[in-house]
Protein backbone atom coordinates (compact mmCIF):
# COMPACT_ATOMS: atom_id res chain seq x y z
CA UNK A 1 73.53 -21.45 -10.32
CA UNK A 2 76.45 -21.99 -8.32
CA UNK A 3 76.14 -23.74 -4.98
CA UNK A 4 77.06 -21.13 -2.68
CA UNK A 5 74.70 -18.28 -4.09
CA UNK A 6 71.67 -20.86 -2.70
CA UNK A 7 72.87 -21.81 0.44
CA UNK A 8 73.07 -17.98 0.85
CA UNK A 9 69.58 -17.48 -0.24
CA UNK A 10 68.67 -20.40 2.10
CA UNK A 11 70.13 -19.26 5.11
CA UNK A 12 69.15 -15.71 4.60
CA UNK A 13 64.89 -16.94 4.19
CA UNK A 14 65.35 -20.04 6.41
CA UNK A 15 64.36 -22.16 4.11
CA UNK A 16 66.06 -25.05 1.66
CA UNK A 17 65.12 -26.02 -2.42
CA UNK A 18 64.27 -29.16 -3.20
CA UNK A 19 67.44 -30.77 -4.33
CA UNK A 20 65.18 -32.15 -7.35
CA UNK A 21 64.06 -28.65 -8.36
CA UNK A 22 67.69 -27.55 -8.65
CA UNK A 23 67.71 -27.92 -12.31
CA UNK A 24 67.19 -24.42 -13.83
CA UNK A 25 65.21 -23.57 -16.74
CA UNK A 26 61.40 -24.11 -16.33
CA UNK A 27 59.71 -24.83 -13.46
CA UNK A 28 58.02 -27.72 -12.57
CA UNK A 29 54.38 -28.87 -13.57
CA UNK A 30 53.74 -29.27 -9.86
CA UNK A 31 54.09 -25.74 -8.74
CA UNK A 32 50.45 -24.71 -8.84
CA UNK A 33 48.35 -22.61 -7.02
CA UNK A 34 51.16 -20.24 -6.15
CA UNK A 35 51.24 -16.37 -5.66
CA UNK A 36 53.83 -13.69 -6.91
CA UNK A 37 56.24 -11.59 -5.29
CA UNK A 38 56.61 -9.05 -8.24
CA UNK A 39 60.17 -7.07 -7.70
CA UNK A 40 61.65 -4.28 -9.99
CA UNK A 41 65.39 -3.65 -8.99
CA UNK A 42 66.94 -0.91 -10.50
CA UNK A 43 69.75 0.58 -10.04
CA UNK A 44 68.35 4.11 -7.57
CA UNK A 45 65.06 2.45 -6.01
CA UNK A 46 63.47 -1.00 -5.18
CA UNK A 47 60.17 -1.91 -5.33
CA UNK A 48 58.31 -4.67 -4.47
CA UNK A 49 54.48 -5.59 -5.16
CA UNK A 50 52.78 -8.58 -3.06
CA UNK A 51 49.84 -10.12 -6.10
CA UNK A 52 47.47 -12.57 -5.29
CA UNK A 53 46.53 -15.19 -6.71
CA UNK A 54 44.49 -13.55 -9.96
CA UNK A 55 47.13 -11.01 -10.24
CA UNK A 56 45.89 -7.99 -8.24
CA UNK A 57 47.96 -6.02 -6.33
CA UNK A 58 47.25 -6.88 -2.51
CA UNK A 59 50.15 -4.21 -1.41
CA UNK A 60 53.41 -2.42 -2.75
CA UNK A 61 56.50 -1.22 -0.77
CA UNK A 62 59.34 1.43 -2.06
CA UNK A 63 62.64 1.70 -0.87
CA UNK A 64 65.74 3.65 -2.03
CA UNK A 65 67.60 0.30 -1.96
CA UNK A 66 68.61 0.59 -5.72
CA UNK A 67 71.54 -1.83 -6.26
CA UNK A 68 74.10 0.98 -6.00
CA UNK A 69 73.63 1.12 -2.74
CA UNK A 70 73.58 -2.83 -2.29
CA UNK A 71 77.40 -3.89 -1.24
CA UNK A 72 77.95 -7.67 -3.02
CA UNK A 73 77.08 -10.20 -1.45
CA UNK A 74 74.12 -8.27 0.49
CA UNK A 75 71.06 -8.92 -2.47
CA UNK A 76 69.62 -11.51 0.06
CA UNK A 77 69.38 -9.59 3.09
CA UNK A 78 68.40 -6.59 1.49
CA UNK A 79 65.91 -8.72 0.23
CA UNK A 80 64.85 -10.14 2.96
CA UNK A 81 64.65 -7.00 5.38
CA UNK A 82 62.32 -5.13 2.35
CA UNK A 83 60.31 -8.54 1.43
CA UNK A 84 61.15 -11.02 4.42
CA UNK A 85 57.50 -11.36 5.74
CA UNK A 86 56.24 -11.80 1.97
CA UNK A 87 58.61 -14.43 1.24
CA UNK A 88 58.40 -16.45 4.16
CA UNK A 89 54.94 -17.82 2.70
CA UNK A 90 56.21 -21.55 1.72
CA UNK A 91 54.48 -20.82 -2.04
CA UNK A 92 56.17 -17.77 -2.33
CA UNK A 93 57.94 -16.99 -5.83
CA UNK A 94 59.35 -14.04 -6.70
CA UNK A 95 60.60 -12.49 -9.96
CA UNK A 96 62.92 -9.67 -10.30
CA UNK A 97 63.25 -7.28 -12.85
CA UNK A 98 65.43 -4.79 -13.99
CA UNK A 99 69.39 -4.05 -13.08
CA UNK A 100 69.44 -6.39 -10.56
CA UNK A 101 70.62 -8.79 -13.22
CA UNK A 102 73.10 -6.47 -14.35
CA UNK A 103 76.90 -7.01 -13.57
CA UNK A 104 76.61 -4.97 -10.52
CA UNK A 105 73.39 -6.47 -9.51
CA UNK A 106 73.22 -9.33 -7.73
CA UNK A 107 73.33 -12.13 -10.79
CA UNK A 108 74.19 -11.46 -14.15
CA UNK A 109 71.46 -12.46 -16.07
CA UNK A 110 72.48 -12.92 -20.36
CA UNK A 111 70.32 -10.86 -22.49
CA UNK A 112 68.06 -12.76 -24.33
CA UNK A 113 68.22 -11.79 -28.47
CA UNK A 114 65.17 -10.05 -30.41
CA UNK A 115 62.82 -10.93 -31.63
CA UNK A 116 61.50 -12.20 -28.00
CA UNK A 117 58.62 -12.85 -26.53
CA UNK A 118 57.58 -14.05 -23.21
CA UNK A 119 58.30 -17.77 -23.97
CA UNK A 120 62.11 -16.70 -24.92
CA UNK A 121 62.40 -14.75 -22.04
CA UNK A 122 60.87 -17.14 -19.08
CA UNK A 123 63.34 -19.98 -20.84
CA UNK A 124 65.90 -17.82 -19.88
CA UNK A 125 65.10 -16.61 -16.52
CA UNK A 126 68.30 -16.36 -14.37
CA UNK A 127 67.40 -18.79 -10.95
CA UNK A 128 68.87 -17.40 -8.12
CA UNK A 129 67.38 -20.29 -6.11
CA UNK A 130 65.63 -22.60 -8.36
CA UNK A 131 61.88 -22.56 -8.46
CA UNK A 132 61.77 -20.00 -5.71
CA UNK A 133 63.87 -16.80 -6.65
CA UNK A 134 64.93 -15.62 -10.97
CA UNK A 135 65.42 -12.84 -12.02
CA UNK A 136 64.19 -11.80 -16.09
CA UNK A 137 66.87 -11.65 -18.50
CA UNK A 138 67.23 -8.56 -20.51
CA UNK A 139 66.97 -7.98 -24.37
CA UNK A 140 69.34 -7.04 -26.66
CA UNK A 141 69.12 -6.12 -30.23
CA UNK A 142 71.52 -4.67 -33.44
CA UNK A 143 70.99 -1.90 -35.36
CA UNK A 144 73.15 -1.30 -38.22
CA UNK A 145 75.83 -3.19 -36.85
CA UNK A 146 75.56 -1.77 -33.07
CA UNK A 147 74.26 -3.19 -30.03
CA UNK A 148 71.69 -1.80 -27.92
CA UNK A 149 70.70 -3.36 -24.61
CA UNK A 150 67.67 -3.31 -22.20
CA UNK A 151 66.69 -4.27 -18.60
CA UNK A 152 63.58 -3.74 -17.07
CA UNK A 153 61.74 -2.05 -19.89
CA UNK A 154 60.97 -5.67 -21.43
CA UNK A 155 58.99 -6.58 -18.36
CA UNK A 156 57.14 -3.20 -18.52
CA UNK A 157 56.52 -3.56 -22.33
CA UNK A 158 54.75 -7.77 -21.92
CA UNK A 159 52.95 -5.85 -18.82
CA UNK A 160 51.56 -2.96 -21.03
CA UNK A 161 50.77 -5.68 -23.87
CA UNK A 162 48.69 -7.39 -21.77
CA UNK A 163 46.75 -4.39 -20.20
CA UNK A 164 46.16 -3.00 -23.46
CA UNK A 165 44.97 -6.22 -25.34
CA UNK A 166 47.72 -5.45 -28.18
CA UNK A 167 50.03 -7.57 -30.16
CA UNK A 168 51.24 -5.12 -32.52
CA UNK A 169 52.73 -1.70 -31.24
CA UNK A 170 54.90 0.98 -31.42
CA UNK A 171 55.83 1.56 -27.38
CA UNK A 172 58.34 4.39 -26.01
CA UNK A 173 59.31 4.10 -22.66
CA UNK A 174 60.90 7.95 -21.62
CA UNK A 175 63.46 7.92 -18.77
CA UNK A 176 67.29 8.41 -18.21
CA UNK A 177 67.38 6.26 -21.41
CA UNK A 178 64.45 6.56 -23.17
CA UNK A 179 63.80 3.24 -25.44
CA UNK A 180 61.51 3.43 -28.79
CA UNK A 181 60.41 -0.27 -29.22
CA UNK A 182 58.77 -2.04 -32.30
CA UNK A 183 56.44 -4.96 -31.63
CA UNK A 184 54.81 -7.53 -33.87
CA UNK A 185 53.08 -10.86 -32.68
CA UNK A 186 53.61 -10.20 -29.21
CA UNK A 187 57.45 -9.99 -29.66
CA UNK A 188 59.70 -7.53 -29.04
CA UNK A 189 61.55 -7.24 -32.80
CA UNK A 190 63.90 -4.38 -32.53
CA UNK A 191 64.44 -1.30 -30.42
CA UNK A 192 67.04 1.79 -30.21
CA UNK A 193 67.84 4.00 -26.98
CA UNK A 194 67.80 7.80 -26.47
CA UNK A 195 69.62 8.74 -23.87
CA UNK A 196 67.28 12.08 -23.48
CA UNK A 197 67.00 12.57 -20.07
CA UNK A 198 70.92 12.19 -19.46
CA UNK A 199 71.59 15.35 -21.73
CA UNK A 200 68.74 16.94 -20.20
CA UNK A 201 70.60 16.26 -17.04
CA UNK A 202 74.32 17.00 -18.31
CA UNK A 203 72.61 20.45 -20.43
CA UNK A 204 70.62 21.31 -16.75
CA UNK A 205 74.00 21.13 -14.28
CA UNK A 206 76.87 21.05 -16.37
CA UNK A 207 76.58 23.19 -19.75
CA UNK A 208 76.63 26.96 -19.52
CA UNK A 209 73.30 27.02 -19.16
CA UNK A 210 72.81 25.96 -15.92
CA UNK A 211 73.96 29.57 -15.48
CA UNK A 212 70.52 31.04 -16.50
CA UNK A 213 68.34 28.56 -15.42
CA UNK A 214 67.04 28.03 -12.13
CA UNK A 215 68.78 26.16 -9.15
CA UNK A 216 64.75 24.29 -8.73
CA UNK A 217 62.74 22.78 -12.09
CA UNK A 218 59.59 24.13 -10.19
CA UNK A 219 56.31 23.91 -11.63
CA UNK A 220 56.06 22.65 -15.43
CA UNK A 221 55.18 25.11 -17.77
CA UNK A 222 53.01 23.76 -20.83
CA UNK A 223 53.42 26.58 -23.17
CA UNK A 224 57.01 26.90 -22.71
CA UNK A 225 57.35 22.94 -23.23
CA UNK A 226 55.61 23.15 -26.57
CA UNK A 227 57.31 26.20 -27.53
CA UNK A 228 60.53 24.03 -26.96
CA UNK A 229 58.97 20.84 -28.79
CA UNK A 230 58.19 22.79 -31.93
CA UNK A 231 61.20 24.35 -31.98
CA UNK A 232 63.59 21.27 -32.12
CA UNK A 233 61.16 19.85 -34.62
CA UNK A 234 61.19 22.26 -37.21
CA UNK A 235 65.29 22.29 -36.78
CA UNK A 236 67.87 20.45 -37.60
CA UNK A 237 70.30 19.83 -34.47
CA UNK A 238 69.78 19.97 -30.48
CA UNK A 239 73.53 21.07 -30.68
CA UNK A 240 72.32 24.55 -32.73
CA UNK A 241 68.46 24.64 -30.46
CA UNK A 242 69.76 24.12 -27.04
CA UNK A 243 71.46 27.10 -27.29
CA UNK A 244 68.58 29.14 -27.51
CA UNK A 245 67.58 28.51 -23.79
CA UNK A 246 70.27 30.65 -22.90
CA UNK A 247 69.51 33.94 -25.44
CA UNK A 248 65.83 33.75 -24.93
CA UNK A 249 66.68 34.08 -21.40
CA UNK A 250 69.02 37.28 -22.30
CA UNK A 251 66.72 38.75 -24.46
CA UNK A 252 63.86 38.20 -21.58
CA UNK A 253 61.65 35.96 -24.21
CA UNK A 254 61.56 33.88 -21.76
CA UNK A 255 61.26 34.07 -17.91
CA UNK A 256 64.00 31.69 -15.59
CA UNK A 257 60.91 29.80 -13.94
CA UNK A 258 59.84 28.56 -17.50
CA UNK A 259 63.79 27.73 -18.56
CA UNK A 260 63.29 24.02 -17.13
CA UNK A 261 60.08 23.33 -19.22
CA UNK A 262 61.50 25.20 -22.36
CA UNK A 263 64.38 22.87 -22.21
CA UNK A 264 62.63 19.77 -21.62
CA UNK A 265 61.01 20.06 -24.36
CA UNK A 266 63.98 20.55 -26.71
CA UNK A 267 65.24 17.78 -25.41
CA UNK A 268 61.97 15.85 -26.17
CA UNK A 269 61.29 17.10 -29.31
CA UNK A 270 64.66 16.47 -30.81
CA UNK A 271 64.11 12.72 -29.59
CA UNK A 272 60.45 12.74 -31.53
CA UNK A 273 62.52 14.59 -34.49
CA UNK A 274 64.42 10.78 -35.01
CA UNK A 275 61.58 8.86 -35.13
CA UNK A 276 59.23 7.69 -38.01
CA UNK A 277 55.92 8.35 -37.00
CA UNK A 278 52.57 7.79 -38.46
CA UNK A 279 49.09 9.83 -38.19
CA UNK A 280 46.97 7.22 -38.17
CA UNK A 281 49.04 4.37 -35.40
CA UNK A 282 48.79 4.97 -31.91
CA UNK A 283 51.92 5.19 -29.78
CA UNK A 284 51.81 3.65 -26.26
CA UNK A 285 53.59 5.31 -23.81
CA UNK A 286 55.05 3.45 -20.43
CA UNK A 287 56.52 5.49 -17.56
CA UNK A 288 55.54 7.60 -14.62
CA UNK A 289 52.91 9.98 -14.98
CA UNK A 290 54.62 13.23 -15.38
CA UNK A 291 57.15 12.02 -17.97
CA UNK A 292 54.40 10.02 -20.14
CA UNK A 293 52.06 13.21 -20.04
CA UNK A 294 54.95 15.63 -21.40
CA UNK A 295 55.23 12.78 -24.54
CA UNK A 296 52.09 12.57 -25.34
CA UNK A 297 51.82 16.67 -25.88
CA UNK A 298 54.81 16.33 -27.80
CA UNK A 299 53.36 13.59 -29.73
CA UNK A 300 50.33 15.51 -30.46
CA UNK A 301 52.17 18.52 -31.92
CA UNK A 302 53.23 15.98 -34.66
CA UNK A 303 49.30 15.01 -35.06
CA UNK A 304 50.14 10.87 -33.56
CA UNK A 305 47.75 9.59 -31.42
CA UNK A 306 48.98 8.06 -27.94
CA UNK A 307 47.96 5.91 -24.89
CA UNK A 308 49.78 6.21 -21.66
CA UNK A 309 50.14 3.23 -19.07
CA UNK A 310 52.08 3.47 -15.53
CA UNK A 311 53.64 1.32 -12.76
CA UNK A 312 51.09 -1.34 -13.28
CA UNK A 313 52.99 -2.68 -16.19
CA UNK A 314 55.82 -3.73 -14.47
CA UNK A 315 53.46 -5.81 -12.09
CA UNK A 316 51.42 -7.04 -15.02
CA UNK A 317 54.30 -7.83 -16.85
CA UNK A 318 55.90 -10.14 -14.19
CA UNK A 319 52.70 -12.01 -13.80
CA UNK A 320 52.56 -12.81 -17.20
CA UNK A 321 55.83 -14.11 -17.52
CA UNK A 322 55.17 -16.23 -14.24
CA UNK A 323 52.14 -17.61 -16.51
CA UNK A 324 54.04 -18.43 -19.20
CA UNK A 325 56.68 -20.65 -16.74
CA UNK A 326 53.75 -23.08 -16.87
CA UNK A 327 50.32 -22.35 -17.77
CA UNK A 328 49.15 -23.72 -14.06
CA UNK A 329 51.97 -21.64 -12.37
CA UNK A 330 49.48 -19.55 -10.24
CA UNK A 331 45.74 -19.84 -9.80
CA UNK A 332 42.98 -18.86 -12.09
CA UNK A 333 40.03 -18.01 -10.41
């Protein structure tokens, strides 16, 4: 970590790292008995979640501080004005997920290579100020000779592992860009992105059919979701299907207030339509409650079996990379 990034961290928190500590990598044996500031970064919203020390959740704060809006050089007093009270506690360590350890985040943090599990990725935590402040590398993977990259999810998929009890799982984590991950022996082997919710976005405001459908989503409609779903997976191409939003709407198939939902789910089910799926293994889904309830209905048009699992992950999944930085990081009790 270069010298000046700390003695802006320092001066920002008022307080100074042990020039022994300054080492990177792991941290030291000694640190034990600590709690965990819990941060996920991304790139519209920060949030922050204050855990004690068995891991529960003793508060969380939200902010539209994404790192967009974050000019360089400004991480640590953004952090500070959001976290400052939290982090003046002289045990106080705090991870940071997601694309705060992007290039436009505050520290570019290298993605770590799949397979990887937690023990790859605390080994190559990115110290901001050593022992006190990292942020969690990302994962990247190859699939037939092309890159894919992640930040954030990783965090939320250890998190999820550990809440479930699960070594083994198939996980999809719907969003902007929706990941479908493959798990085995509590490593992350492979993954691919969908960037779903982009076209959603790019079909909703900038195709010709943002014409017939309605300036508001407004309330989801099931029925016209699963009429979408089925749809795109008993076709062949989202290019031919989405098409249909707009001549249902002629034809008045369809009214304008269910337009949203019908699309949604073309977009969904076209992104089910890629994957292999199996009847008899459970899919775990990781996201915010609307968006994980509209995959599982899609899912169980194709007969697969799902469990959902929120925020919490995030939180559970910084906690147990903090664990795995030493086994006597933070208190058991």
């Amino acid at each position: 970590m270069a010298s000046e990034t700390i003695r802006e961290v320092q001066k920002c928190f008022g307080v100074a790292a042990d020039p022994a500590l300054k080492r990177g990598g792991r941290v030291s044996a000694s640190l034990s008995g600590r709690t965990l500031l819990a941060v996920d970064w991304g790139t519209s919203s920060l949030r922050g979640a204050w855990l004690d020390a068995r891991g529960q959740t003793v508060e969380e704060r939200s902010f539209a501080r994404g790192i967009l809006t974050v000019a360089p050089g400004e991480f640590p007093a953004v952090l500070k004005s959001c976290f400052g009270d939290w982090m003046q506690r002289p045990d106080a360590l705090c991870l940071m997920s997601g694309m705060v350890g992007s290039k436009q985040g505050w520290l570019e943090a290298p993605y770590c290579t799949c397979p990887a599990g937690f023990a790859e990725v605390a080994a190559n935590l990115a110290w901001v100020e050593p022992d006190r402040i990292a942020i969690v590398s990302g994962l990247c993977c190859e699939n037939d000779g092309i890159p894919d990259v992640m930040r954030g999810e990783e965090t939320q998929i250890f998190g999820a592992l550990q809440l479930l009890g699960l070594q083994e799982a198939l996980v999809v984590l719907p969003g902007t860009h929706s990941k479908w991950v493959r798990v085995h022996a509590g490593r992350i082997q492979s993954f691919s992105t969908f960037m779903t919710g982009e076209f959603f976005a790019l079909l909703r405001q900038h195709s010709i059919l943002s014409r017939t459908l309605p300036a508001s989503d407004g309330d989801f409609d099931s029925e016209a979701f699963d009429q979408g779903v089925i749809l795109a997976l008993r076709s062949s191409s989202l290019l031919h299907t989405a098409f249909s939003t707009r001549t249902l709407s002629l034809f008045d198939r369809l009214p304008a207030a269910a337009l949203p939902s019908y699309l949604s789910g073309l977009v969904i089910g076209e992104e089910l339509r890629a994957q292999t799926l199996r009847t008899d293994a459970e899919v775990v889904i990781i996201g915010s409650e609307s968006l994980t309830q509209r995959y599982q209905s899609a899912l169980a048009l194709r007969d697969v079996p799902s469990r959902r699992v929120g925020s919490e992950a995030t939180w559970a999944g910084l906690w147990a990379i903090a664990q795995t930085l030493h086994p006597n990081l933070l208190k058991q009790s």
